[in-house]
Protein backbone atom coordinates (compact mmCIF):
# COMPACT_ATOMS: atom_id res chain seq x y z
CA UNK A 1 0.00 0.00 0.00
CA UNK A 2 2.68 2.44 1.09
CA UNK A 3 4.50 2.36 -2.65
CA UNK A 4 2.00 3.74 -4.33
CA UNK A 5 3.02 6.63 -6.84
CA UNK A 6 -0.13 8.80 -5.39
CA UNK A 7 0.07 12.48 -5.24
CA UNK A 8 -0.41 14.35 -1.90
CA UNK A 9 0.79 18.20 -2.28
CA UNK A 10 -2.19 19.83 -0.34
CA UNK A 11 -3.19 17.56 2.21
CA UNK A 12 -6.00 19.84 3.96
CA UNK A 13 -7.14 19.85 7.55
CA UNK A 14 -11.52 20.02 7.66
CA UNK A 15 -12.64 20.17 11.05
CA UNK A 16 -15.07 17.28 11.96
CA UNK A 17 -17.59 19.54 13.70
CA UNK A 18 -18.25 21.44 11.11
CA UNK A 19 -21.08 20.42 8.66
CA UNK A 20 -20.56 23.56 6.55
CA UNK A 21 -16.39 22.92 5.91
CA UNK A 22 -17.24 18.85 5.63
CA UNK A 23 -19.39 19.97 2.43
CA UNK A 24 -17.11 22.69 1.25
CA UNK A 25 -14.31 20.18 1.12
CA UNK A 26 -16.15 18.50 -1.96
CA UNK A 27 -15.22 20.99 -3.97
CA UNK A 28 -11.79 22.40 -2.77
CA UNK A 29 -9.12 20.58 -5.00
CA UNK A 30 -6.51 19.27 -2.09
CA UNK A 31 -5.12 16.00 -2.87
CA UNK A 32 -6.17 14.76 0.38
CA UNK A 33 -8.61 15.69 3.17
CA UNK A 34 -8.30 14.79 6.87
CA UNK A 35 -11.27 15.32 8.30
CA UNK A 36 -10.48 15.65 11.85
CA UNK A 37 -11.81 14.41 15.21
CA UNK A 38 -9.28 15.18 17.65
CA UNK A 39 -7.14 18.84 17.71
CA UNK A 40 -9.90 20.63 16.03
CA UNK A 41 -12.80 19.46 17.70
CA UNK A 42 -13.25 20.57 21.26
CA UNK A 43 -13.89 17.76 23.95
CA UNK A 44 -17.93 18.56 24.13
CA UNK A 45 -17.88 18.13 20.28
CA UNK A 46 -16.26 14.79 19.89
CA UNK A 47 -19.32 12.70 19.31
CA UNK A 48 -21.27 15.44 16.89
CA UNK A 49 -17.78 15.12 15.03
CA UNK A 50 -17.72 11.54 14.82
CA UNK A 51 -20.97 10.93 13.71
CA UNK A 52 -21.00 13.77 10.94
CA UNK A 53 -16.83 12.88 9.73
CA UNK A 54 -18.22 8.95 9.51
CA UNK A 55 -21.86 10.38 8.09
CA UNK A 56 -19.83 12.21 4.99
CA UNK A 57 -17.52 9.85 4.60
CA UNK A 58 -20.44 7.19 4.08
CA UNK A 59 -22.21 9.15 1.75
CA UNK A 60 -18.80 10.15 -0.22
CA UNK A 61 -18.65 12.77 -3.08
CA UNK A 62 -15.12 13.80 -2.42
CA UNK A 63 -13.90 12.26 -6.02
CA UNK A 64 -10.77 10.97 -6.34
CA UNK A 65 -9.45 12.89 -2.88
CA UNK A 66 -8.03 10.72 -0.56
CA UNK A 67 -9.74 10.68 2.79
CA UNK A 68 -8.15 10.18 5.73
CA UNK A 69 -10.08 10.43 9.41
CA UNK A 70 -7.80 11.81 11.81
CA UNK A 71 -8.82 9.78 15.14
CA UNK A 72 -8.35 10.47 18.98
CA UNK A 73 -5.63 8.47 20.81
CA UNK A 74 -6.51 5.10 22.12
CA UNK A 75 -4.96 6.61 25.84
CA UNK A 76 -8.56 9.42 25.08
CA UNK A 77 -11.91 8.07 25.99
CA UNK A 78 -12.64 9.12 22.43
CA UNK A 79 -10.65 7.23 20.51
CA UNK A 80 -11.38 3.34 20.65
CA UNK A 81 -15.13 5.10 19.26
CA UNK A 82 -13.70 6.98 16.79
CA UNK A 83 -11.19 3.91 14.95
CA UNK A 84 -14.44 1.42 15.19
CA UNK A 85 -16.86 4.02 13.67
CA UNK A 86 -13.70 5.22 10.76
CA UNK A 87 -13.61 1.64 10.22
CA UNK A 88 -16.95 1.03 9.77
CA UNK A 89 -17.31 3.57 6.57
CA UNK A 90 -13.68 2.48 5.04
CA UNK A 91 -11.79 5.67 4.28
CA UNK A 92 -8.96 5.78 3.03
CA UNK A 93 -6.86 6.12 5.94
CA UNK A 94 -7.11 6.66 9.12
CA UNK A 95 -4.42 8.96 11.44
CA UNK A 96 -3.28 8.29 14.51
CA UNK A 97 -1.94 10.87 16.65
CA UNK A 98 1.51 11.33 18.69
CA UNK A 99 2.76 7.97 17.87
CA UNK A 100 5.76 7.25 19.91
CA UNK A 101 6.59 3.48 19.06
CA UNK A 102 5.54 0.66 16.66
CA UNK A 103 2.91 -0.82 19.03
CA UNK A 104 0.76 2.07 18.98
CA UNK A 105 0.50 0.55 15.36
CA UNK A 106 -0.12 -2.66 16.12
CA UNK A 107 -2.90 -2.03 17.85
CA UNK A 108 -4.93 0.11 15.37
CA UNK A 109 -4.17 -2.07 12.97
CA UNK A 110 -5.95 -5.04 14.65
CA UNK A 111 -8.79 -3.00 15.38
CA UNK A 112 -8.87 -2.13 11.78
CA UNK A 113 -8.83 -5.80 10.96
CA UNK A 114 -11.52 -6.70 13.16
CA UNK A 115 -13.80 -4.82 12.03
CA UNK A 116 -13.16 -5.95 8.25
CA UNK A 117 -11.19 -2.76 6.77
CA UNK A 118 -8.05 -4.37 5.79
CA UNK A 119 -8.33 -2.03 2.53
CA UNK A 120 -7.70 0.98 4.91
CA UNK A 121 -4.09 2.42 5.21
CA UNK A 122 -2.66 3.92 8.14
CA UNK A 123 -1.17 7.24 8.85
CA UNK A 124 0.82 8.28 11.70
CA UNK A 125 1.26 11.82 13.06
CA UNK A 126 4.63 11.76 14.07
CA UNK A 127 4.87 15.45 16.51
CA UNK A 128 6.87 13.88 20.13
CA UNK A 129 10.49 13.40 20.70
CA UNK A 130 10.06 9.54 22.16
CA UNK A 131 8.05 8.92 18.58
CA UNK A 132 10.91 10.69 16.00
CA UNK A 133 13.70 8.74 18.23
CA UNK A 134 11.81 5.66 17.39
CA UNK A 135 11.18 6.65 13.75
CA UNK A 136 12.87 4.21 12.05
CA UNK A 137 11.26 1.59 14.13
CA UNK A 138 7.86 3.12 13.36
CA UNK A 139 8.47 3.27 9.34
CA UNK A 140 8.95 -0.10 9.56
CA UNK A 141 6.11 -1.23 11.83
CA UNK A 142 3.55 -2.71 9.13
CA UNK A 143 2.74 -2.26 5.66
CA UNK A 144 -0.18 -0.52 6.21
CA UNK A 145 1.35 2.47 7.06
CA UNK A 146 1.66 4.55 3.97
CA UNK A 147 2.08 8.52 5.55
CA UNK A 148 4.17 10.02 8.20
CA UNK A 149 2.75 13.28 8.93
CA UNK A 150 4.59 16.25 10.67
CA UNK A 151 2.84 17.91 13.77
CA UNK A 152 5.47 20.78 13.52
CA UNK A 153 3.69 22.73 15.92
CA UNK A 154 3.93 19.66 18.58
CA UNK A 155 7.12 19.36 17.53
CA UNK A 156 8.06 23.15 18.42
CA UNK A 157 6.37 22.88 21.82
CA UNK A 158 7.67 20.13 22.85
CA UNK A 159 11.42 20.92 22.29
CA UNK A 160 10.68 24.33 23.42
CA UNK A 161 11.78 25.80 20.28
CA UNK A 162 11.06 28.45 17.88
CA UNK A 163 8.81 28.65 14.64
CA UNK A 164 11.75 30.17 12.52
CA UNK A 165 11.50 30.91 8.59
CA UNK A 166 14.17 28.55 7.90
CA UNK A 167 13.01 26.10 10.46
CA UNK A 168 16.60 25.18 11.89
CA UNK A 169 15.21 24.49 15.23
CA UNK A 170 13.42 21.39 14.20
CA UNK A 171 15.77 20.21 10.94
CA UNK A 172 16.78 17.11 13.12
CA UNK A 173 13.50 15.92 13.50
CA UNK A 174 12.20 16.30 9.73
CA UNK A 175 15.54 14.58 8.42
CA UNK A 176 15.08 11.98 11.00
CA UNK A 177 11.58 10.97 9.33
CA UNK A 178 12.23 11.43 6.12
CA UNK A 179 15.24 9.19 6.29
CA UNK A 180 13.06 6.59 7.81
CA UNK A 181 10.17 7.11 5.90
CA UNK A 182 12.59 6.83 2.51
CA UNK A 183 13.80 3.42 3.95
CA UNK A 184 10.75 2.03 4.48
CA UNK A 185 8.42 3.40 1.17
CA UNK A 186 6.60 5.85 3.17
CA UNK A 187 5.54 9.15 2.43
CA UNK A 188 6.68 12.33 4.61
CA UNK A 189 3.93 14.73 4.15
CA UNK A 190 5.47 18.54 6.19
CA UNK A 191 3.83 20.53 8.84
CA UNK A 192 1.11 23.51 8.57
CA UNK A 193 2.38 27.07 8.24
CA UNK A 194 0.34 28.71 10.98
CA UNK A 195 -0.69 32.52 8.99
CA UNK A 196 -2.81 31.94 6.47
CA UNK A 197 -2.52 35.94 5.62
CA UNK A 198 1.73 35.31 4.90
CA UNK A 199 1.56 34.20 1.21
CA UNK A 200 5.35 34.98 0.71
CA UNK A 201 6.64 33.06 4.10
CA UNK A 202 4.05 30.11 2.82
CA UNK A 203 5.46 29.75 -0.65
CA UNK A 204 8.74 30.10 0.79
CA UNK A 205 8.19 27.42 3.27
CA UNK A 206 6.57 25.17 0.60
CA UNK A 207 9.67 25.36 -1.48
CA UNK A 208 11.88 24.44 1.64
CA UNK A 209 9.70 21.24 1.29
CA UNK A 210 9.96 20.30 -1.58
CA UNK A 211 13.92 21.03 -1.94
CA UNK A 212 14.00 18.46 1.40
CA UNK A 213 12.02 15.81 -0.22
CA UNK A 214 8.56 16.20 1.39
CA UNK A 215 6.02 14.61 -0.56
CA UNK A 216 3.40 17.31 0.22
CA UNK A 217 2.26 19.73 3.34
CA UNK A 218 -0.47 19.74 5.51
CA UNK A 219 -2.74 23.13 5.65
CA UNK A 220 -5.13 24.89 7.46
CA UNK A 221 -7.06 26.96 4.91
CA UNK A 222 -7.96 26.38 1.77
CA UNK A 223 -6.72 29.30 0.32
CA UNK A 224 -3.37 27.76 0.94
CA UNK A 225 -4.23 24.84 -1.42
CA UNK A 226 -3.74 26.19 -4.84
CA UNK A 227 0.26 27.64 -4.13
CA UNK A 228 0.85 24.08 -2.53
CA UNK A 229 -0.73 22.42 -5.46
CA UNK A 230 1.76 24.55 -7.88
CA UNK A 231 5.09 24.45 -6.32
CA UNK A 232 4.85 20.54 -4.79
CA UNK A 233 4.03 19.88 -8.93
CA UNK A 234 6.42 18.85 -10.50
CA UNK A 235 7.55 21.64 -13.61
CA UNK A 236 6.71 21.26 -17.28
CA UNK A 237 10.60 21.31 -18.30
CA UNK A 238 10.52 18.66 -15.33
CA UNK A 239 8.54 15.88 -16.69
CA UNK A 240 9.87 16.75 -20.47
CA UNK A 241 13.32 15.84 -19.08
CA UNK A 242 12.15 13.11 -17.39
CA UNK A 243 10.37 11.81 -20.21
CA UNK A 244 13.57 12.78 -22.39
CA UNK A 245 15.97 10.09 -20.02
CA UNK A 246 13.67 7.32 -20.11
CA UNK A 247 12.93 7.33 -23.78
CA UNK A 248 16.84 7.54 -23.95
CA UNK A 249 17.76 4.47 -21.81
CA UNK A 250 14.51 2.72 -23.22
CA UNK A 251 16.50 2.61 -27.01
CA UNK A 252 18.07 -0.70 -28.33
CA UNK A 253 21.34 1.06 -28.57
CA UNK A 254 21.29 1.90 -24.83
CA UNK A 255 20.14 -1.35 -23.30
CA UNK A 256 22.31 -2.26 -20.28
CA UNK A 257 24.18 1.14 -20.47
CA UNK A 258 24.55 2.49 -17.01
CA UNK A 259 25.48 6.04 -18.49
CA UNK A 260 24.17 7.81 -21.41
CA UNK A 261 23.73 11.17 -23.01
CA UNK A 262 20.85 13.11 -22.40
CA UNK A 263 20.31 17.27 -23.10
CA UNK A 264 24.40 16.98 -23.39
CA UNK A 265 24.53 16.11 -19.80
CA UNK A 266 25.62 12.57 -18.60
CA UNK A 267 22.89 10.99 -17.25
CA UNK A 268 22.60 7.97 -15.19
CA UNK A 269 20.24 4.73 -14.06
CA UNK A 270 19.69 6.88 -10.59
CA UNK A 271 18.33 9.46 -12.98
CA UNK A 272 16.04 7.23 -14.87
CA UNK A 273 14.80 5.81 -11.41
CA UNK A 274 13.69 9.57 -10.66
CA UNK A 275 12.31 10.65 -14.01
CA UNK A 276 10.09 7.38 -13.49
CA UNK A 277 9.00 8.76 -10.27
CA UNK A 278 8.61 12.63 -11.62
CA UNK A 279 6.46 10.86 -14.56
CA UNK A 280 4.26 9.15 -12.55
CA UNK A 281 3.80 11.74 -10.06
CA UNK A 282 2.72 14.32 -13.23
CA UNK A 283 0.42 11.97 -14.96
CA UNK A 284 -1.21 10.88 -11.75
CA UNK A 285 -1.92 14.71 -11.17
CA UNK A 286 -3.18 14.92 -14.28
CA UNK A 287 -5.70 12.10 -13.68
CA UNK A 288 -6.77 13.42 -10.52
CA UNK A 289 -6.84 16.96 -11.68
CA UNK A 290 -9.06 15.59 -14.91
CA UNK A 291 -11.17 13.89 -11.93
């Protein structure tokens, strides 16, 4: 499940409690939608959340969006409710919060299979120090995890450090889970930028993203969803290049050729593995985009 060649540049935050932004979503074109029971939703809301997140999910409409329900922690007396109810409607995925080892896994996932949605992937919010220490360990913890998502703003708080533009403060704990989430096949979508009103600072922070290898970023407004969209796409000269280095190894006269020429510039296999990738990032966009 976790290989799949699946965009996710806007992945967009919809608050469970609200009806009106449930609906909305239908129409806002994010890759992905978590529709969200726990941070959003205050503690006398949690059941009028459930019930409306599982309701809209049931009825579907969303298109090709994935949809992920964001769940309480099994430690809340919310959240054994909220996996059995997510797993009764099948979304796509489900996210677990502040996962600190592999057995916090484990255990969704068997809940998950006993109530028959095997289909359903598994995301993990990884935003506390015990869980990024143990990210390797976590990557690797079942299949069925496809996403690590970065609570930045968990992150900050709970090593007491600063938001900065350039984000140095918290550079060990991104690198940390994207190296583990490269090792393992899954994706590493990046934190929200906090003000919606700072275009510049957002398309800045985007492009930090990208240039580190996130596959996408998390956001809080949907105004925020059409920059994302653009600079997590891969470029027009991008996938012409790409395209350009596979047709090139794919000739008869460059079959088992490690090296060859492309643009004038020596390219390699590596290369070919990423144009591949840049390819069928772009025309799954374009599908979805169609959609």
């Amino acid at each position: 499940m976790a290989n799949r060649a699946r965009p996710r540049r806007s992945v967009l935050y919809m608050p469970g409690s609200n009806a009106r932004a449930l609906e909305k979503a239908k129409s806002i074109p994010a890759d992905a939608l978590i529709l969200d029971l726990e941070d959003a939703v205050a503690p006398d809301a949690k059941e009028l959340a459930r019930g409306q997140v599982c309701k809209a999910v049931a009825e579907g409409g969303y298109g090709k969006r994935e949809i992920v329900i964001r769940v309480n922690g099994l430690d809340t007396p919310w959240g054994l409710d909220d996996l059995v109810n997510a797993a009764a409607v099948k979304p796509d995925a489900v996210l677990v919060p502040k996962v600190s080892d592999p057995g916090m896994l484990h255990k969704v996932e068997g809940i998950l299979d006993s109530q028959n949605a095997r289909k359903t992937d598994i995301w993990a919010m990884m935003e506390t120090p015990l869980g990024i220490l143990h990210a390797e360990e976590i990557a690797a913890a079942t299949p069925r995890l496809a996403v690590f998502v970065m609570g930045t703003n968990d992150i900050a708080k709970e090593m007491r450090s600063a938001h900065t533009p350039m984000r140095l403060p918290m550079m060990t704990s991104l690198g940390l889970c994207l190296l583990a989430g490269r090792a393992h096949g899954v994706s590493v979508i990046d934190g929200v930028h906090n003000d919606i009103k700072d275009e510049q600072g957002f398309a800045a922070i985007c492009t930090q993203g990208v240039e580190l290898g996130m596959d996408g970023k998390t956001l809080i407004h949907p105004s925020q969803v059409g920059p994302c969209n653009e600079i997590f796409s891969p470029s027009e000269e991008e996938v012409a290049l790409a395209r350009a280095i596979i047709a090139e190894f794919e000739k008869p006269e460059n079959a088992g050729k490690g090296v060859v020429t492309v643009d004038g510039k020596m390219t390699e296999l590596l290369h070919a593995e990423i144009a591949k990738r840049t390819v069928a990032i772009a025309d799954a966009i374009k599908e979805l985009e169609a959609a």
